[in-house]
Protein backbone atom coordinates (compact mmCIF):
# COMPACT_ATOMS: atom_id res chain seq x y z
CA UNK A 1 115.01 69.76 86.99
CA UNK A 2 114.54 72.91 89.76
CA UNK A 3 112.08 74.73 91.80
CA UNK A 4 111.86 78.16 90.52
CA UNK A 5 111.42 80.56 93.92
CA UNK A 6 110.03 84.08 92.98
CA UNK A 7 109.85 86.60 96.13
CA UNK A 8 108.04 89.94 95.81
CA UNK A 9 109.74 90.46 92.38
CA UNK A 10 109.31 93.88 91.25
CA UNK A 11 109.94 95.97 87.52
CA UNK A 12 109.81 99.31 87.27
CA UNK A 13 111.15 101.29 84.49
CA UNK A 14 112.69 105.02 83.92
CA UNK A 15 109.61 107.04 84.34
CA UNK A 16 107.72 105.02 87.00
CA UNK A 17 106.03 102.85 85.02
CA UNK A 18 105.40 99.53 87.77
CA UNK A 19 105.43 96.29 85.06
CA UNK A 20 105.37 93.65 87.65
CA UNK A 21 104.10 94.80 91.06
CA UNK A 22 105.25 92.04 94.56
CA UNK A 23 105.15 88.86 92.73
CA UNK A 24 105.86 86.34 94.69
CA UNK A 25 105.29 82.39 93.10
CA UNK A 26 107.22 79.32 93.69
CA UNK A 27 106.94 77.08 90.76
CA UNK A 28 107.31 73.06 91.80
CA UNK A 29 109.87 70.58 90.49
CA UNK A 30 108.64 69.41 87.32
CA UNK A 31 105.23 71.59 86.86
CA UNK A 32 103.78 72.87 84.04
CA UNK A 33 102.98 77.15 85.58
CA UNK A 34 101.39 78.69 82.75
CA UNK A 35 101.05 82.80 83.06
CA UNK A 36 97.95 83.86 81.01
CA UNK A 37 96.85 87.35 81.52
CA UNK A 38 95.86 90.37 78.59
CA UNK A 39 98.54 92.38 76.68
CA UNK A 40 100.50 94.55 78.88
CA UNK A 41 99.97 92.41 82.02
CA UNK A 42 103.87 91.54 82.93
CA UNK A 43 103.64 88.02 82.15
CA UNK A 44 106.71 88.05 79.79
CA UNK A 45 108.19 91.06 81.16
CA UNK A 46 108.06 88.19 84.46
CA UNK A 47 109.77 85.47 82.08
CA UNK A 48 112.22 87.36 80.94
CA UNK A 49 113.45 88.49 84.75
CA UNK A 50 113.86 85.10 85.00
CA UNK A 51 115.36 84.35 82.19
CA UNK A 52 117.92 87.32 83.20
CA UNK A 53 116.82 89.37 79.85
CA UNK A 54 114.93 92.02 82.24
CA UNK A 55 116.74 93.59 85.34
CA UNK A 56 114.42 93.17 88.09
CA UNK A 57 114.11 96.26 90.67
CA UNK A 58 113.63 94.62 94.31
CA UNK A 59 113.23 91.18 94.97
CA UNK A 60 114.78 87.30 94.72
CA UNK A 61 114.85 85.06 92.13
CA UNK A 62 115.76 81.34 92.74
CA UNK A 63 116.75 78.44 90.49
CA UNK A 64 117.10 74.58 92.52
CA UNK A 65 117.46 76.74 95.40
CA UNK A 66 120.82 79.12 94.12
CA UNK A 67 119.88 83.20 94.30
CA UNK A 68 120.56 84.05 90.49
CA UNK A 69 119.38 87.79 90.30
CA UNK A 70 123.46 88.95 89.75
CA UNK A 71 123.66 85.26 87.51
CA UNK A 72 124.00 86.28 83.94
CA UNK A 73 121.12 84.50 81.67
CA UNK A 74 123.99 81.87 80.28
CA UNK A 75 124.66 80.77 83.38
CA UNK A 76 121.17 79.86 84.85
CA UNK A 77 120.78 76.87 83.36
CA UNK A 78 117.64 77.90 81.57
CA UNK A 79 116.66 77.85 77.90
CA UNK A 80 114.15 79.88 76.49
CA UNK A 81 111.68 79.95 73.09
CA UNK A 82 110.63 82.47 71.60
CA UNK A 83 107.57 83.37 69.48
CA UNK A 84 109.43 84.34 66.78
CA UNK A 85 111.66 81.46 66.68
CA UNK A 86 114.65 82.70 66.26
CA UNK A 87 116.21 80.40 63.82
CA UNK A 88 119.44 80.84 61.75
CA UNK A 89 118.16 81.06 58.17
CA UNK A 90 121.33 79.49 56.71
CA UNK A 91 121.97 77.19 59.50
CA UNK A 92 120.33 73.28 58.70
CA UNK A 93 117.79 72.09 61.12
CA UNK A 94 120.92 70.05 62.54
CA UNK A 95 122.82 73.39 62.80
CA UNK A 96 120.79 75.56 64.37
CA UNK A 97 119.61 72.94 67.30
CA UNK A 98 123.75 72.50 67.68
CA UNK A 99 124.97 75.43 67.69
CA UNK A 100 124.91 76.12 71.23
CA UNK A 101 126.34 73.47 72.42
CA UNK A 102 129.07 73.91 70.13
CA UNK A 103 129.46 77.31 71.92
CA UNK A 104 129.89 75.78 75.15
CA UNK A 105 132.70 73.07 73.43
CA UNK A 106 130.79 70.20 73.66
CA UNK A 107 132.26 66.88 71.78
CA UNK A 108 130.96 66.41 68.44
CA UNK A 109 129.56 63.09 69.57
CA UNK A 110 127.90 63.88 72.36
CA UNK A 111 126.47 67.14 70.30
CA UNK A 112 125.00 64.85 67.61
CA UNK A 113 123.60 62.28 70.20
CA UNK A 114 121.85 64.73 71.78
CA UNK A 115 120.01 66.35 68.95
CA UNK A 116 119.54 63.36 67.57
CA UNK A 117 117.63 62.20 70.30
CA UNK A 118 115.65 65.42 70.80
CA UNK A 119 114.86 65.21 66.68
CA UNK A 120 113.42 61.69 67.72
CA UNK A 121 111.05 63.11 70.69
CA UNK A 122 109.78 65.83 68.09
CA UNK A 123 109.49 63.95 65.42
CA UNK A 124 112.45 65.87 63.33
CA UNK A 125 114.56 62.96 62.28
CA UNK A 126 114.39 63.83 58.76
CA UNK A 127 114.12 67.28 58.66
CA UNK A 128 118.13 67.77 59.80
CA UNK A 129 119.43 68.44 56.57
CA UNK A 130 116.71 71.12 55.65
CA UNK A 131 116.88 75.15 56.32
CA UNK A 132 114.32 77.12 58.12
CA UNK A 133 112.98 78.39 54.60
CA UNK A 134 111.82 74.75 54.07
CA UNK A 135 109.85 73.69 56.85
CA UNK A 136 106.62 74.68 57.77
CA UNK A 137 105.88 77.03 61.10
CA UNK A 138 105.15 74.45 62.89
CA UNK A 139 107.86 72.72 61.97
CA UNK A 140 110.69 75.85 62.75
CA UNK A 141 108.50 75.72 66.18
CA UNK A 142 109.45 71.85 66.84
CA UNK A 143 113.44 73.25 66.05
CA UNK A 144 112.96 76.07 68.20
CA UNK A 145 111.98 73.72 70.77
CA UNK A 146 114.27 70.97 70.41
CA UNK A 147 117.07 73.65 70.53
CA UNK A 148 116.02 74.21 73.99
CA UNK A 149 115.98 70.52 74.53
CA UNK A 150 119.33 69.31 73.80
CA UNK A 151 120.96 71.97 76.58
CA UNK A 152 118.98 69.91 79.09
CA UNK A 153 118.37 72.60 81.16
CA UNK A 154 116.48 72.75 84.53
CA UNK A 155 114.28 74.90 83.18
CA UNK A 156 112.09 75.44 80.42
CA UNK A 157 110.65 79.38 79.48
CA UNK A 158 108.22 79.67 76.59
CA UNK A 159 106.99 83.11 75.36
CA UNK A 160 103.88 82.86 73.60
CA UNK A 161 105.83 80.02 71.29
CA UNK A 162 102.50 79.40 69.21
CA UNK A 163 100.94 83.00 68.45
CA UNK A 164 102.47 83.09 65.09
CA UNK A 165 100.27 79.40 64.39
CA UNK A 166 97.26 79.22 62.47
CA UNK A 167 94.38 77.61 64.97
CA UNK A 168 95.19 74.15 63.52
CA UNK A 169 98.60 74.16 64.07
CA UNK A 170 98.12 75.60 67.42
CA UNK A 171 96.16 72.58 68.56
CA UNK A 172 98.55 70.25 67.75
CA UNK A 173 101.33 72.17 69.03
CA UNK A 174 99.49 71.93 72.00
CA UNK A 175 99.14 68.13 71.86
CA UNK A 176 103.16 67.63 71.29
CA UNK A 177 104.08 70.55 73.91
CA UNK A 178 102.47 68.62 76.67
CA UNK A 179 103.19 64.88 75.62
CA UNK A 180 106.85 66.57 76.03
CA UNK A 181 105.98 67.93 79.19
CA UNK A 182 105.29 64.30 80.50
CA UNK A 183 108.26 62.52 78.69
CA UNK A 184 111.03 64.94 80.01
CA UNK A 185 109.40 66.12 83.53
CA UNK A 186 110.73 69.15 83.34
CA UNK A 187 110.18 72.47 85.18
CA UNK A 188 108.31 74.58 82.04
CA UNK A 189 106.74 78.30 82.68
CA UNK A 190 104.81 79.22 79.89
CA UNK A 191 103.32 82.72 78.74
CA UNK A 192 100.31 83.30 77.03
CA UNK A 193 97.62 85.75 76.57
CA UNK A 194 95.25 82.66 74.87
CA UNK A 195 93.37 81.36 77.85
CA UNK A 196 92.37 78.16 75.85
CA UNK A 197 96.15 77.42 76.19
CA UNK A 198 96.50 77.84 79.80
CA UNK A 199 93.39 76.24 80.84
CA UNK A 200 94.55 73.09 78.83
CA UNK A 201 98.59 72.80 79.18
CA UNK A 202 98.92 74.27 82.75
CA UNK A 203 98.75 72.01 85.84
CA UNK A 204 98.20 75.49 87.42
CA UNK A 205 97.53 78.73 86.34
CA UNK A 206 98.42 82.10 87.41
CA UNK A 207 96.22 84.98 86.31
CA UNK A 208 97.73 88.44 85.87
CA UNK A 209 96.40 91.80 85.46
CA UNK A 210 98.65 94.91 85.58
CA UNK A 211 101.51 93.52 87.28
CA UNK A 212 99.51 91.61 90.37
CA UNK A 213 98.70 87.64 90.17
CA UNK A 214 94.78 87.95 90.15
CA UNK A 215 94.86 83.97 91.05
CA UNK A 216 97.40 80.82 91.18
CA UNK A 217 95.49 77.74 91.19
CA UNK A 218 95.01 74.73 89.07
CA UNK A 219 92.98 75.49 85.95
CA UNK A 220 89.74 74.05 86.83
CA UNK A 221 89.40 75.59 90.35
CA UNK A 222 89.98 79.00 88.36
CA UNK A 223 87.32 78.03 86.17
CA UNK A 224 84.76 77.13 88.86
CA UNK A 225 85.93 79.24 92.00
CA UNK A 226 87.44 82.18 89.93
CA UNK A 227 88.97 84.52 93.01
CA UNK A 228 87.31 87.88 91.67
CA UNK A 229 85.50 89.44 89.06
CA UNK A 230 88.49 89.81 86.59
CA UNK A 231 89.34 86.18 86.69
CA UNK A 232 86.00 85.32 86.10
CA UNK A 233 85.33 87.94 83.06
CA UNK A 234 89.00 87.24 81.64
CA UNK A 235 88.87 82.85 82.16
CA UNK A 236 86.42 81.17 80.12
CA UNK A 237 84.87 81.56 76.21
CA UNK A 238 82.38 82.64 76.42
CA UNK A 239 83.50 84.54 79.96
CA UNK A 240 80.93 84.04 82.63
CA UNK A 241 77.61 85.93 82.95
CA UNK A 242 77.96 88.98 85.87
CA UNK A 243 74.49 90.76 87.30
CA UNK A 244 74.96 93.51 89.01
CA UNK A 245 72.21 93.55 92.22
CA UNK A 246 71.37 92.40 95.40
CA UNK A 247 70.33 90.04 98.11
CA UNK A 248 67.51 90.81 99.17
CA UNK A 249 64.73 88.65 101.40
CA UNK A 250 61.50 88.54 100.83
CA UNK A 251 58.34 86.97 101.62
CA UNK A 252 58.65 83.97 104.88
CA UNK A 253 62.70 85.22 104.44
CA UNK A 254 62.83 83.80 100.54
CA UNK A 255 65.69 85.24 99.96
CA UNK A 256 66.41 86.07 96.16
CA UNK A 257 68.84 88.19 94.24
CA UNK A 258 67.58 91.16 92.84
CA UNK A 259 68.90 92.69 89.16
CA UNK A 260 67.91 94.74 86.59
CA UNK A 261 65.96 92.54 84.51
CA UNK A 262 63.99 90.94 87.69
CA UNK A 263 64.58 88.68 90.41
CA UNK A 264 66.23 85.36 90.62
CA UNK A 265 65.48 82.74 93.38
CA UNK A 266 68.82 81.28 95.67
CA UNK A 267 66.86 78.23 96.58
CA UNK A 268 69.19 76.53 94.34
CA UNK A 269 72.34 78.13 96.09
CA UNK A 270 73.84 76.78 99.23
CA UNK A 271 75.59 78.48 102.17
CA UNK A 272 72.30 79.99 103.36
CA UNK A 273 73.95 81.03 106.34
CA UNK A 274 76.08 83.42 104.13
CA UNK A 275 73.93 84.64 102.00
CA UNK A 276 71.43 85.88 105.15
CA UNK A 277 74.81 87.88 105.81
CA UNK A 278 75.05 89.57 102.56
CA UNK A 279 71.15 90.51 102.88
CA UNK A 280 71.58 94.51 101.95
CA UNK A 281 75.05 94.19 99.84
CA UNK A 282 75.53 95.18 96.61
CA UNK A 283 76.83 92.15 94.95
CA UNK A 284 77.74 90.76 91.49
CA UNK A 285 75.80 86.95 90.58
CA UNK A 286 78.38 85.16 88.57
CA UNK A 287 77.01 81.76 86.55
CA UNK A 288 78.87 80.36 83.44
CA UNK A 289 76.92 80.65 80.30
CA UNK A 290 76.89 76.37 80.34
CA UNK A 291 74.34 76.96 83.51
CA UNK A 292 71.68 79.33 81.35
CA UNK A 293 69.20 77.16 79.68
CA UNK A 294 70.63 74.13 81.39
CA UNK A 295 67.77 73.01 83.17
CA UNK A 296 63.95 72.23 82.40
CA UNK A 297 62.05 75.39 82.16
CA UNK A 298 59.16 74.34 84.12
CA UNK A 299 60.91 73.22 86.99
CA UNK A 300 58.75 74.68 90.32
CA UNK A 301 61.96 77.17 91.87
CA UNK A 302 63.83 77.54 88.84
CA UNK A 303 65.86 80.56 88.65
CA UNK A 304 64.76 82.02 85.13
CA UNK A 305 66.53 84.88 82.89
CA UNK A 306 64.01 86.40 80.32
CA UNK A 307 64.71 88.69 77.52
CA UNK A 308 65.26 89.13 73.50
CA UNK A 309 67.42 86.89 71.84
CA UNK A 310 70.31 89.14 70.13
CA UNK A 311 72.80 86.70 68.17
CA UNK A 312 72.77 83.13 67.76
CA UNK A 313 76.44 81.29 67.13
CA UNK A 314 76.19 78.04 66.27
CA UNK A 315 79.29 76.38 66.86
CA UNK A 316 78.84 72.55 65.58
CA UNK A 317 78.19 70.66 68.42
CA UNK A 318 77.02 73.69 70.83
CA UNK A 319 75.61 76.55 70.39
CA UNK A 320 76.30 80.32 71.53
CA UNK A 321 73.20 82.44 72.28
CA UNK A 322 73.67 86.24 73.65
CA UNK A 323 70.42 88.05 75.12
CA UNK A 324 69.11 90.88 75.82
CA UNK A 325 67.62 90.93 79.20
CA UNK A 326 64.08 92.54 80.20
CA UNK A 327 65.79 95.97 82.42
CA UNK A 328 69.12 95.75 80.36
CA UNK A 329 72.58 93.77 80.52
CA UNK A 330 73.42 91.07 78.18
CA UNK A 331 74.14 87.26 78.87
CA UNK A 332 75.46 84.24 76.72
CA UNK A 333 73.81 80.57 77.00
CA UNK A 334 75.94 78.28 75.79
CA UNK A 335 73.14 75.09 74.30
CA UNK A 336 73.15 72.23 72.87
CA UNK A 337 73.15 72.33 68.61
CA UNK A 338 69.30 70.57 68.89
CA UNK A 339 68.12 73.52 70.50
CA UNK A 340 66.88 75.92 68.43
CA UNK A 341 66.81 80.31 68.67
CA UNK A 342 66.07 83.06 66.91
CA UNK A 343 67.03 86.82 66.82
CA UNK A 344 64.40 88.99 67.65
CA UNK A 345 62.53 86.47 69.52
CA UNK A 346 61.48 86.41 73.19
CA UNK A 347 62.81 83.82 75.44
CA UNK A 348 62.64 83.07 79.00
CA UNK A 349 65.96 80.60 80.03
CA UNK A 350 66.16 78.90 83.25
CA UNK A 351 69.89 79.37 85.11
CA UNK A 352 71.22 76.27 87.07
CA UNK A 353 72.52 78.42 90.30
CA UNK A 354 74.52 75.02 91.60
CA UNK A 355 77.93 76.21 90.33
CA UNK A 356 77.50 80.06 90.67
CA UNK A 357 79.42 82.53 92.16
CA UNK A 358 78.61 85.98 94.48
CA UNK A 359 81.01 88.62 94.30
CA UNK A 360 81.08 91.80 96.49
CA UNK A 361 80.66 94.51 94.02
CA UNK A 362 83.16 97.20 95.92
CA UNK A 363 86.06 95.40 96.11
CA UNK A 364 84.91 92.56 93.25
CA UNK A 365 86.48 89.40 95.57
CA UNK A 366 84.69 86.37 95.61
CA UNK A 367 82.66 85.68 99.15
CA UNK A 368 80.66 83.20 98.00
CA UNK A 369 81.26 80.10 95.21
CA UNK A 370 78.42 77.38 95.19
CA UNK A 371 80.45 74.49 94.53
């Protein structure tokens, strides 16, 4: 397997148009990077300049530690799926997953050994003899995969491999993509704009958002400590819950932060020292709709969120509640299925502030996470 080295990598096309804008990444021996970002991004215009598909404009693109950007995409020792597969329609499962290496004049024996053992790993032993026209999608994606397997390359690219799944299939996809990831060890970059996927396949993450990395970082730190105000709208379902306001102090230097609907207590938020600092600021409270309604209502400094229950989602074992609050703005509670609401109603919900976030609302960084 190989390190994959991008430095300040940079697409821009006839016209102007900047795709990927001074990327610069290096991607460990044997990680799973997963690039997750909305349509239009440059996630897979990113894959596919390292793939050698795209022509980058300026910068340096390293594979196990060789400069590749005049290395034609046969020769880097990558292998790629697709979302569309890509299959030969009258080519047997057998076929298609060989025919590459029969390109590059492989011995018949060692061809069939090695799709033969990457049918085994996928669980495609006795679909060889069948044609793309008789397998299911999930099955052409378990060909289109093992295809990439038997050219052991040092590195894996996926692009968005399981948007043409139904949710089911997805899951499982999921489940066999990443017990492949541990039985092979393999360097794998993955790109998708389904955040559910990145959060649970990536051992990091890197958020994009016309052309810049927003954040690189494991999925769980993005989750908790998202590094600005797209990362934490874009990560998360539902996406976290952002009040415009201020800090303000009040009464015997209480200091509180200060929205449209009201005011909300920090008692519960630490780094007093920095929030005194941001006293005056305009600022953005961030909390995750899992920390609205989270806590006993009657609790004496409780941070509480009042307003008009809009829609209520249930979900099986949660439950999704958006609100209208008292002064305007909208958040989402995400409850427990015993706990019960109902449009129209009025209800005051408590917000844990132990796992919240302050953002500066110029710029929209992060200064403050209360982890």
């Amino acid at each position: 397997m190989a390190e994959v080295v991008l430095r300040d990598i940079c697409k821009r096309y006839e016209g102007g148009a900047l795709a990927v804008d001074r990327f610069s990444l290096a991607v460990r021996d044997g990680e799973f990077l997963v690039l997750v970002g909305p349509s239009g991004c440059g996630k897979s215009t990113t894959l596919r300049m390292i793939a050698g598909l795209e022509e980058i404009t300026s910068g340096e693109i390293l594979i196990d530690g060789r400069l590749v950007n005049p290395v034609p995409p046969k020769d880097r020792d990558i292998a790629m799926v697709f979302q569309n597969y890509a299959l030969y329609p009258h080519m047997t499962v057998f076929d298609n997953m060989a025919f590459g290496l029969k390109l590059r004049g492989l011995p018949k024996r060692e061809i069939a050994e090695r799709v033969r053992e990457a049918a085994e790993i996928l669980g495609l032993g006795e679909l060889l003899k069948r044609l793309p026209k008789q397998l299911s999608g999930g099955q052409r994606q378990r060909v289109a995969v093992g295809r990439a397997i038997v050219r052991k390359p040092k590195v894996f690219l996926f692009d968005e491999p399981l948007s043409n799944l139904d949710a089911k299939m997805r899951v499982e996809m999921r489940g066999e993509l990443n017990r492949l990831h541990r039985r092979l060890g393999a360097t794998m970059i993955y790109v998708t704009h389904d955040q559910v996927e990145a959060m649970t396949m990536g051992d990091r993450i890197v958020v994009m958002d016309r052309g810049l990395i927003q954040q690189a970082a494991p999925p769980l730190e993005v989750y908790r400590q998202p590094a600005n105000l797209f990362v934490a709208g874009f990560i998360g379902t539902p996406a976290m819950n952002l009040l415009p306001g201020q800090i303000v102090a009040e009464a015997a230097g209480v200091l509180v932060f200060r929205h449209a609907g009201g005011t909300l207590p920090l008692s519960g938020f630490g780094g007093s020292e920095r929030l005194e600092s941001l006293c005056g600021c305009r600022a953005v409270l961030g909390f995750r709709p899992e920390a609205l309604g989270a806590v006993p209502e009657r609790s004496e400094g409780n941070a509480v969120v009042s307003g008009t229950v809009d829609v209520v989602e249930p979900m099986g074992a949660e439950t999704y509640v958006q609100m209208i609050m008292h002064g305007g703005g909208r958040v989402v509670a995400r409850v427990g299925s015993d706990q019960h609401f109902e449009a129209g109603t009025e209800r005051a919900l408590p917000v844990d502030l132990t796992a919240a976030c302050i953002f500066d609302a110029e710029s929209g960084s992060a200064v403050l996470t209360n982890q």
